[in-house]
Protein backbone atom coordinates (compact mmCIF):
# COMPACT_ATOMS: atom_id res chain seq x y z
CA UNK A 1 -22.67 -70.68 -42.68
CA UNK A 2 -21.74 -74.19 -41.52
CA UNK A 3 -19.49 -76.59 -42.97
CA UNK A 4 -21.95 -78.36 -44.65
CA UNK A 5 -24.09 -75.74 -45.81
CA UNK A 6 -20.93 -74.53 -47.58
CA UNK A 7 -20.25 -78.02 -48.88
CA UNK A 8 -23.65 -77.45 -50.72
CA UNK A 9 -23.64 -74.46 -51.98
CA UNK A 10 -20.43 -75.38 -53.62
CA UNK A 11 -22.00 -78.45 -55.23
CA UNK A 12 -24.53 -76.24 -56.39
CA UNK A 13 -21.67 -73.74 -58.24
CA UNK A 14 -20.15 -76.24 -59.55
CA UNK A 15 -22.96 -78.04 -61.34
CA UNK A 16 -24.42 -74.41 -62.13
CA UNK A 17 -20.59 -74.07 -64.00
CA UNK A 18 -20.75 -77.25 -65.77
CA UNK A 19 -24.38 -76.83 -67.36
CA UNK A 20 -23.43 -73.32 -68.37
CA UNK A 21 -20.35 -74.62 -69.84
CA UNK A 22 -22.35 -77.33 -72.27
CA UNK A 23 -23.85 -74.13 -73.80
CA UNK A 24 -21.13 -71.85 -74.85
CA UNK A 25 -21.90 -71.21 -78.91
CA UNK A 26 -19.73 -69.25 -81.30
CA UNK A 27 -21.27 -65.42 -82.15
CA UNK A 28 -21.38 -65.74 -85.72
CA UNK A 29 -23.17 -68.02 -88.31
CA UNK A 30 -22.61 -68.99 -91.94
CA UNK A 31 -26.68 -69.13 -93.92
CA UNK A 32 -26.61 -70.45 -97.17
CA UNK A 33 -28.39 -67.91 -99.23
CA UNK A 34 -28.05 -68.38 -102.69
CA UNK A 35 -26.99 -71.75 -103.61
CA UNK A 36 -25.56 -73.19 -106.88
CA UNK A 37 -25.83 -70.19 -109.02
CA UNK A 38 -23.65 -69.21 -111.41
CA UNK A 39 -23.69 -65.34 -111.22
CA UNK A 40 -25.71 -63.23 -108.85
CA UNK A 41 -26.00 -59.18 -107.89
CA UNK A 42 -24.80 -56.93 -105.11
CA UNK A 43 -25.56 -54.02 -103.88
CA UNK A 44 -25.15 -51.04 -100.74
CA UNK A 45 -26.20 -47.50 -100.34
CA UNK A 46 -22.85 -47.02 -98.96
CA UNK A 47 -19.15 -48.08 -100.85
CA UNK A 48 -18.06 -51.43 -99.89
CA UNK A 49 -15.53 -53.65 -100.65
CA UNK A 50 -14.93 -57.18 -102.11
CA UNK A 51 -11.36 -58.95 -101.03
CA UNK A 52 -9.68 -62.54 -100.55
CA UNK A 53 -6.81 -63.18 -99.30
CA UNK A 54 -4.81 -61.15 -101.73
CA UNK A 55 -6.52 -58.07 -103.22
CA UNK A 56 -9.57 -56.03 -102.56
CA UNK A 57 -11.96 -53.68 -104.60
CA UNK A 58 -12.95 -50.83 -103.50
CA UNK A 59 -16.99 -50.51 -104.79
CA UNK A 60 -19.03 -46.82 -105.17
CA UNK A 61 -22.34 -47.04 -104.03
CA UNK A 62 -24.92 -49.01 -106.42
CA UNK A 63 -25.21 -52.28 -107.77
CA UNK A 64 -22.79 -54.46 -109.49
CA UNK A 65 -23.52 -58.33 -111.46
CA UNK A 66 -20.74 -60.86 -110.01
CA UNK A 67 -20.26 -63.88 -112.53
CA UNK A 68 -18.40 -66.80 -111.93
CA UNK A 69 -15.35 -67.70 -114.53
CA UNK A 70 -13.42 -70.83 -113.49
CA UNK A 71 -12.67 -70.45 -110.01
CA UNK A 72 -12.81 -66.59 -109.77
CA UNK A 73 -15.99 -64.26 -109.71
CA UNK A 74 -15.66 -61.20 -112.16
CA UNK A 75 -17.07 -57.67 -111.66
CA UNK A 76 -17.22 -55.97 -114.97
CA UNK A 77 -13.28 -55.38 -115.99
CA UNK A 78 -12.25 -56.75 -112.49
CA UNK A 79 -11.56 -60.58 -111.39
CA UNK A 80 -10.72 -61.93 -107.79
CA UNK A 81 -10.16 -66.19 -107.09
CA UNK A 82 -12.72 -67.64 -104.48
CA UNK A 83 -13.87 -68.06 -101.86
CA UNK A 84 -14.44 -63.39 -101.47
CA UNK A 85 -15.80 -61.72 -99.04
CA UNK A 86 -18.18 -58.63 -99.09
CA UNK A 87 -18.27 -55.82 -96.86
CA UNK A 88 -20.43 -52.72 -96.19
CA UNK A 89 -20.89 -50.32 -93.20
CA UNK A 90 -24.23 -50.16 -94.65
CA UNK A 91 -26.90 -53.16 -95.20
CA UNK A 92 -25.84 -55.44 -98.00
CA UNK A 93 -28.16 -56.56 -101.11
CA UNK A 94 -28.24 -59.87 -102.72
CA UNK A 95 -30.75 -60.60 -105.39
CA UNK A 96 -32.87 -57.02 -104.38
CA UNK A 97 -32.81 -59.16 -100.60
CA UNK A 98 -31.98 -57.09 -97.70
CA UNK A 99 -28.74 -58.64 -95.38
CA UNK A 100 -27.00 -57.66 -92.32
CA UNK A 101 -23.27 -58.91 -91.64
CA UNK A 102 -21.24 -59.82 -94.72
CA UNK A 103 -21.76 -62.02 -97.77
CA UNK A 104 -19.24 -64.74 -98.46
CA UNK A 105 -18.83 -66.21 -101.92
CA UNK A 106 -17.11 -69.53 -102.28
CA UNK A 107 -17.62 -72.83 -105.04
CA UNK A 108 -19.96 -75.17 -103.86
CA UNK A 109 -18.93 -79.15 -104.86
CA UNK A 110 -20.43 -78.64 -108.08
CA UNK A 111 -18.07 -76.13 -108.86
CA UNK A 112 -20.82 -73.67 -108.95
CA UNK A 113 -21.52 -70.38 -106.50
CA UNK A 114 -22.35 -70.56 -102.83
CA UNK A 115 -23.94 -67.08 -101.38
CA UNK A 116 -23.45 -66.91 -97.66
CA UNK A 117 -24.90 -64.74 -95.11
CA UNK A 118 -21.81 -64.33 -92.17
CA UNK A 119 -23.60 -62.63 -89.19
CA UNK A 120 -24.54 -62.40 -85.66
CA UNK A 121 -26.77 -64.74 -84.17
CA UNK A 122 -29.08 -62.58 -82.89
CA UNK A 123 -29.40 -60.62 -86.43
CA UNK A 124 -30.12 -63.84 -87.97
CA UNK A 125 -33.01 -64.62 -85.78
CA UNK A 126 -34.49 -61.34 -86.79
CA UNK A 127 -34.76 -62.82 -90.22
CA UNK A 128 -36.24 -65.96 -89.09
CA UNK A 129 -38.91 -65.06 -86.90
CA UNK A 130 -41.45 -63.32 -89.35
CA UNK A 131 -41.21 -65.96 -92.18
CA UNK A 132 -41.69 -68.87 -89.41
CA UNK A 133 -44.76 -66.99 -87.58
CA UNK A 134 -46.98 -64.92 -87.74
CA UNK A 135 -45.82 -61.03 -86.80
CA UNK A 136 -49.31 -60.27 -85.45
CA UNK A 137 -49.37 -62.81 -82.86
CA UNK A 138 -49.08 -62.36 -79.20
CA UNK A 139 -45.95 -61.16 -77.88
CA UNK A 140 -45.76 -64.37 -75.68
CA UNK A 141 -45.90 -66.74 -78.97
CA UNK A 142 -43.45 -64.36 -80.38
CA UNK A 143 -41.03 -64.91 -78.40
CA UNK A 144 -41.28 -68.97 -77.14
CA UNK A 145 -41.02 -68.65 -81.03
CA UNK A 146 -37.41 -66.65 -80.61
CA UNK A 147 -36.61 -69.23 -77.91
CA UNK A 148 -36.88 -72.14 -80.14
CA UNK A 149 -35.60 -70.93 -83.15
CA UNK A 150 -32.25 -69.99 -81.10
CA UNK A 151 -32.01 -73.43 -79.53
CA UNK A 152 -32.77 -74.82 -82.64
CA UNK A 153 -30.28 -73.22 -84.86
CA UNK A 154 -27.18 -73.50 -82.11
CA UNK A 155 -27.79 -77.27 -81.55
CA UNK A 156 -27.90 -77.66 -85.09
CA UNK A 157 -24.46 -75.47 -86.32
CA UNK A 158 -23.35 -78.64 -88.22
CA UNK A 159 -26.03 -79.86 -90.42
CA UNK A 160 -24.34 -77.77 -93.36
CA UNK A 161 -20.52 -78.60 -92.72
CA UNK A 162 -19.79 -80.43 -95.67
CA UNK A 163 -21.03 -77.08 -97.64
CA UNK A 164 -18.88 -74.88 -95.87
CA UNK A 165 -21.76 -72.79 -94.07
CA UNK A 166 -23.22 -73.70 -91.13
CA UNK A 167 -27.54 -73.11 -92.27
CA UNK A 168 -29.58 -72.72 -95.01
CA UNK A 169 -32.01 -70.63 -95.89
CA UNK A 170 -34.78 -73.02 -96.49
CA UNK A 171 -37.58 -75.20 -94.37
CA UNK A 172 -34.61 -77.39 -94.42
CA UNK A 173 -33.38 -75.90 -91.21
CA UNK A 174 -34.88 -72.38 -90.88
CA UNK A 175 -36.65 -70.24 -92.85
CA UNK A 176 -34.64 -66.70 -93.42
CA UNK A 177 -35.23 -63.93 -95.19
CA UNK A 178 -32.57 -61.59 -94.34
CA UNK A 179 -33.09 -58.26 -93.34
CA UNK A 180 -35.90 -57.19 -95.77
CA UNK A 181 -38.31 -59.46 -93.73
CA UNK A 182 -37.55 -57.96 -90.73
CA UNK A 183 -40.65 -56.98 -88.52
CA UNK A 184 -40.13 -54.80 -85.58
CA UNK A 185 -42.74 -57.22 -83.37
CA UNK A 186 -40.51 -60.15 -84.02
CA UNK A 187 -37.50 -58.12 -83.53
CA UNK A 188 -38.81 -56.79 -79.90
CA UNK A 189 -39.33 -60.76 -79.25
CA UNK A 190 -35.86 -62.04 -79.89
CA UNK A 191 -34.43 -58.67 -78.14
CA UNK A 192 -36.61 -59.68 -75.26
CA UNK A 193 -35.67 -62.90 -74.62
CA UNK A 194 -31.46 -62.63 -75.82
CA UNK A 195 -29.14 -65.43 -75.51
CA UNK A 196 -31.79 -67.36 -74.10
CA UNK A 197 -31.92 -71.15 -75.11
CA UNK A 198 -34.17 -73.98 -73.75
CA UNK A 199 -31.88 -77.11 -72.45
CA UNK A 200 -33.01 -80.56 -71.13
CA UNK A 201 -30.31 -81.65 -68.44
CA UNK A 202 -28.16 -79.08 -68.90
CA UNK A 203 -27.56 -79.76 -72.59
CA UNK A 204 -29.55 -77.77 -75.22
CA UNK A 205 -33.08 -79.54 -76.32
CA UNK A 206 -34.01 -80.14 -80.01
CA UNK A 207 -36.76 -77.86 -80.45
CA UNK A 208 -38.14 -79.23 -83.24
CA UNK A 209 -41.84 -77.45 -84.28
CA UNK A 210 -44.88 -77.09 -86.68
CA UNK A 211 -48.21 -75.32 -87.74
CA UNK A 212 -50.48 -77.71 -86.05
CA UNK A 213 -50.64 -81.10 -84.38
CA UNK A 214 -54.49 -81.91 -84.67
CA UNK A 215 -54.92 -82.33 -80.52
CA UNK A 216 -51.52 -84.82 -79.89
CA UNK A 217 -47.96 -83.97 -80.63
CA UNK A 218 -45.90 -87.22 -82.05
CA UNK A 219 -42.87 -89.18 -80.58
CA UNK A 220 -39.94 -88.37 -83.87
CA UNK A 221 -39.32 -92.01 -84.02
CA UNK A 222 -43.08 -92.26 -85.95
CA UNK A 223 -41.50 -89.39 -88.32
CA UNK A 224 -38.08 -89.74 -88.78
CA UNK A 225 -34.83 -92.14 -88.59
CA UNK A 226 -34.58 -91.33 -84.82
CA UNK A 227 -31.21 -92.60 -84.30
CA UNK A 228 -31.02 -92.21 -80.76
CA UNK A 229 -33.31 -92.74 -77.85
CA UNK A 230 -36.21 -90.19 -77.44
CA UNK A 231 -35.96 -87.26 -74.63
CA UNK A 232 -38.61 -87.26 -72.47
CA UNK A 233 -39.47 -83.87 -73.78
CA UNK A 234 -40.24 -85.02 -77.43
CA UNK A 235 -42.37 -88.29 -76.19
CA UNK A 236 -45.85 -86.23 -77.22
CA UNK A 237 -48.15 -84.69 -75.00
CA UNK A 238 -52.24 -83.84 -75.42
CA UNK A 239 -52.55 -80.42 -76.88
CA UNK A 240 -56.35 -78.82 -75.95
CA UNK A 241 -54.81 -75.57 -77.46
CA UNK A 242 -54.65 -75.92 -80.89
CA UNK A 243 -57.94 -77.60 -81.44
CA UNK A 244 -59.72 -74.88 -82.72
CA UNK A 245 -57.06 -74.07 -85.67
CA UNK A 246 -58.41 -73.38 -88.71
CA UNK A 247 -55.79 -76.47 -90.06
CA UNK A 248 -57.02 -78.61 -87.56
CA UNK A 249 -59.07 -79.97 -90.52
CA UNK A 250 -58.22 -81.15 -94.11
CA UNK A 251 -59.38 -82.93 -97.40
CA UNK A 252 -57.72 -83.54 -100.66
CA UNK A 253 -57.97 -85.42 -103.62
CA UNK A 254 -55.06 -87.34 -105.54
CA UNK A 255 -55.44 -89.22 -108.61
CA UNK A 256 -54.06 -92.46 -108.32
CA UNK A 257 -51.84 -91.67 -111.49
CA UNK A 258 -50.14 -89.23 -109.39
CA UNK A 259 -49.44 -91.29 -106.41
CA UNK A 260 -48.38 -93.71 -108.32
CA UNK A 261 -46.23 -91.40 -110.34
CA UNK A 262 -44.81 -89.83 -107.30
CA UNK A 263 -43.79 -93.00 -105.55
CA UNK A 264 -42.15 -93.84 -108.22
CA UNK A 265 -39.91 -91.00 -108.13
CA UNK A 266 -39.11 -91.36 -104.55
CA UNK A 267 -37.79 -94.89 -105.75
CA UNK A 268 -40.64 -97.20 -104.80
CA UNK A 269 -42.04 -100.28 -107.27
CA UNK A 270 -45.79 -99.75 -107.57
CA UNK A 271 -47.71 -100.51 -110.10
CA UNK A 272 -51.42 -99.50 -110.85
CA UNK A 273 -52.32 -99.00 -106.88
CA UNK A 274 -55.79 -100.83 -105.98
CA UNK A 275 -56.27 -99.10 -102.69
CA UNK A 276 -54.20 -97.35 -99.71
CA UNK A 277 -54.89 -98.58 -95.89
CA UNK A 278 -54.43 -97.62 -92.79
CA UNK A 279 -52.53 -99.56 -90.12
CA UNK A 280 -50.76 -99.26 -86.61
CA UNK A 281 -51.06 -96.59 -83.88
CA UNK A 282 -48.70 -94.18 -82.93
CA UNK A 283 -48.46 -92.30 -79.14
CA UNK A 284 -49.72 -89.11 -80.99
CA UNK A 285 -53.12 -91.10 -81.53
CA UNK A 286 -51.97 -91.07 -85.47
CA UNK A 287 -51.99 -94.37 -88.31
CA UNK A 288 -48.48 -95.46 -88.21
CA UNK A 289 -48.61 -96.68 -92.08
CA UNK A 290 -50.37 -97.05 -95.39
CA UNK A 291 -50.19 -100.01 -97.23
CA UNK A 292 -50.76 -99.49 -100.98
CA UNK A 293 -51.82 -102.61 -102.99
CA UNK A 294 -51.47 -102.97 -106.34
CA UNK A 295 -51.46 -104.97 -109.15
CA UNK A 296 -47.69 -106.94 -108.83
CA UNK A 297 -48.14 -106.87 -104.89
CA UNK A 298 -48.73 -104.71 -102.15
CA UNK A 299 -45.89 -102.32 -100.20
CA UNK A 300 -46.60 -101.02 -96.42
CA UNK A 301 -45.18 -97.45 -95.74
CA UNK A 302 -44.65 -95.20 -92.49
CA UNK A 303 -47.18 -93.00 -92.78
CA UNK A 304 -44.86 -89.61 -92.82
CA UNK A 305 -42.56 -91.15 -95.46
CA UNK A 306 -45.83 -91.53 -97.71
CA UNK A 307 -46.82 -88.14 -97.71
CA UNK A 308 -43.41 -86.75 -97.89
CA UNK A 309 -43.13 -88.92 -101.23
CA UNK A 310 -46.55 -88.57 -102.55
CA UNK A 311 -48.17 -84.65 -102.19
CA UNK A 312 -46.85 -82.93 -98.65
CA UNK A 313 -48.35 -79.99 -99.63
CA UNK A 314 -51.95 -81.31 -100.12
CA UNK A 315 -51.45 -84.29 -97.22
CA UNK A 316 -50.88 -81.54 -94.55
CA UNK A 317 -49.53 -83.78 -91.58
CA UNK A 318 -49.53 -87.74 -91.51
CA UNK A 319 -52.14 -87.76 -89.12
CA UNK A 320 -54.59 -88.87 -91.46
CA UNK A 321 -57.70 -90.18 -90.34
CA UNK A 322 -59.35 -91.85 -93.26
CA UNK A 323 -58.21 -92.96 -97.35
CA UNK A 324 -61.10 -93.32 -99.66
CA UNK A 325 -61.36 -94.70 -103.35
CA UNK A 326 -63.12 -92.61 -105.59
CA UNK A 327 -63.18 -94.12 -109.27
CA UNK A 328 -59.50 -93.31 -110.47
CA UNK A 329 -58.97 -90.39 -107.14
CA UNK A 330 -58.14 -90.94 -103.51
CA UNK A 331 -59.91 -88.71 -100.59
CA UNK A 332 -57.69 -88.40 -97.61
CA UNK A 333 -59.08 -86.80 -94.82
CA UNK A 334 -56.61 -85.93 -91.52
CA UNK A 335 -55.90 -82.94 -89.26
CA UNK A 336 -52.90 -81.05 -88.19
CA UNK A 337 -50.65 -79.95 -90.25
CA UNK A 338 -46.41 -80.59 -90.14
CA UNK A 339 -44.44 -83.53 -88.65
CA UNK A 340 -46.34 -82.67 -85.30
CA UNK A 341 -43.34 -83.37 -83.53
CA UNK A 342 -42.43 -80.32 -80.75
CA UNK A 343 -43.81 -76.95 -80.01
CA UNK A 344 -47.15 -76.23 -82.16
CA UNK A 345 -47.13 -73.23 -83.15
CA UNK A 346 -50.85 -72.68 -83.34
CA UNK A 347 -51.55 -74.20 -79.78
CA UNK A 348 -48.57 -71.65 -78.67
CA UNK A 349 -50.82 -68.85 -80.57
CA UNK A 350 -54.00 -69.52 -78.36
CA UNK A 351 -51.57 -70.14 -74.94
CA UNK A 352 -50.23 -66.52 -75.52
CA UNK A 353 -54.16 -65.33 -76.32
CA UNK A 354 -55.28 -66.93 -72.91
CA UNK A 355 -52.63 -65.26 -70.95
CA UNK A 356 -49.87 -67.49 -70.29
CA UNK A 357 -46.28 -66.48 -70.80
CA UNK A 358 -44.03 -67.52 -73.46
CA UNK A 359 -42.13 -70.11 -70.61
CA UNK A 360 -45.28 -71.45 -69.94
CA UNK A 361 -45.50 -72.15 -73.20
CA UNK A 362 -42.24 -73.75 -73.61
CA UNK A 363 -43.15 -75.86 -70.42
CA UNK A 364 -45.93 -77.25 -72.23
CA UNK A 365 -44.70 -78.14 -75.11
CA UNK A 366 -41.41 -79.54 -74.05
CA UNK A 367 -41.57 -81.01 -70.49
CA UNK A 368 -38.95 -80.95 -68.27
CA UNK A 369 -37.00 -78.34 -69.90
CA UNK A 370 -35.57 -75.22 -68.44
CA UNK A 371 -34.68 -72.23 -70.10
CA UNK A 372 -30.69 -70.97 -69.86
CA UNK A 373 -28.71 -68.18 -71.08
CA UNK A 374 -26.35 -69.24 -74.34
CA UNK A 375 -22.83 -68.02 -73.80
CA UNK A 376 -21.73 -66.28 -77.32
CA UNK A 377 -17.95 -66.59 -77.85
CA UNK A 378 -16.78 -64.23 -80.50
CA UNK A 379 -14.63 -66.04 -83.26
């Protein structure tokens, strides 16, 4: 090997050393369970134990009711001061849920209890995968699925620090169900693809995702507060894939009493609304606001912010195509369904179906990205 040959290879190692280095994550994750309850119960088919810093109870197999009192929880004639740990060789059970790892117990800011889920990584995206897609799907989907959840959840460790965990358990961040959604499909997919993380640049990628984008995926500064410029591989691409999806197509009908109502709520001045119109373009072919006119004046909204405010569960995606008045009702017609923004998960469904491999999938739906291995430090 030459000199300079050796020069380059050396570059190489170290640049290999200092991407791998931007993804070293810890092993172990707080979820936020059960939040802002009061008392709650556990359970194991095994004893187990429940300790702070300064005494632990030894518990027989079965189930026991834990009830806050001040700042201690109580277990029948037994009291310990938060924040407590529980501990089982065996699976844990909160609420009848199923749970790997341990259960933490600690007083939220409202001086209420926080339930929290302390395991592995890995365990955690067993409980994700089946309540985010669907189990029967191609193995391929399954697992760009396992990808993105992993990526998703590591680059986003913080978004609960003020609440002492790290996740919750909700759409929020990720969906989890613990243990008792387990499916051995989804399992197979994140044991298939392990550590693995998708990164732009060598630092991870935000792998945002939805259901269905309606044939364009959006740029997230037409959704959200973007606060920083927008990667490359969340600018929107055409999507031929999800086309066919059976949400590719939508209709509701809101009374104009309710939007009002509900914009209202969300803190906007409306009165009696006269109509709702479309206006603007975003890159992901989508209305970029609604302007609703009423009787004191007239107030022009992003599009996302609307639905979020008015009915998210009947507007499906802000990609709405046309707003009809209908005596006291409004008809809104759109496709897609979700903020659009990222992998869509249906499109990813008919990839898998037509052969191509869960990193062709991820190349699709996030340009420019490569996939790497996560480095887990234990704690």
């Amino acid at each position: 090997m030459n000199k300079i040959t050796c020069i380059f290879f050396l570059t190489l190692f170290l640049f290999a050393s200092v991407a791998y280095s931007e993804i070293k994550t810890r092993d172990f994750i707080n979820v936020g369970i059960v939040l802002e309850t009061e008392s709650l119960n556990a359970a194991s088919d095994t004893k187990y134990s429940i300790k702070n810093d300064n005494k632990i109870l030894n518990i027989s197999p079965g189930k026991i009711t834990l009830t806050l009192k001040d700042d201690t929880i109580t277990a029948g004639k037994y009291s310990l001061k938060l924040p407590v740990k529980i501990q089982s060789d065996s699976y844990l059970v909160i609420n009848k849920k199923i749970y790997r790892g341990n259960i933490i117990i600690n007083l939220s800011k409202n001086k209420k209890l926080n339930v929290i889920n302390e395991l592995n990584i890995e365990d955690y995206l067993k409980g994700v995968l089946p309540k985010e897609v669907d189990p029967n799907w191609n193995s391929e989907a399954l697992k760009a699925q396992a990808v993105i959840s992993r990526s998703y959840v590591i680059k986003n460790l913080n978004r609960h620090a003020c609440d002492n965990f790290n996740v919750c358990a909700t759409v929020h961040c990720q969906v989890y169900g613990g243990a008792s959604a387990e499916d051995n499909e989804c399992n197979k997919a994140v044991e298939d693809t392990k550590s693995e993380i998708l990164t732009f640049n060598g630092e991870l990628a935000q792998t945002v995702f939805h259901a269905s984008c309606g044939g364009y995926t959006e740029n997230p500064k037409y959704v959200w507060d973007w606060k920083i410029d927008v990667p490359d591989y969340l600018s929107g691409i055409k999507d031929k894939y999800c086309l066919d999806s059976t949400h590719n197509k939508w209709c509701c009908t809101i009374s104009e009493q309710t939007i009002r109502k509900k914009l209202l709520g969300a803190g906007y001045k409306v009165e009696e609304i006269k109509s709702l119109d479309l206006s603007g373009k975003t890159s992901g072919h989508a209305k970029e606001f609604i302007t609703i006119k009423h009787k004191k004046g007239k107030l022009k909204l992003n599009a996302y912010k609307f639905r979020l405010a008015v009915a998210p569960d009947v507007i499906k995606s802000s990609y709405i195509k046309n707003i009809k008045k209908d005596g006291k009702n409004f008809i809104f017609t759109g496709t897609g369904w979700g903020h659009r923004v990222g992998l869509c998960q249906c499109g990813a469904k008919v990839m898998a179906e037509k052969g191509f491999s869960y990193k062709e999938i991820l190349k699709h739906y996030y340009p420019g990205t490569e996939i790497e291995s996560a480095n887990y430090e234990k704690q």
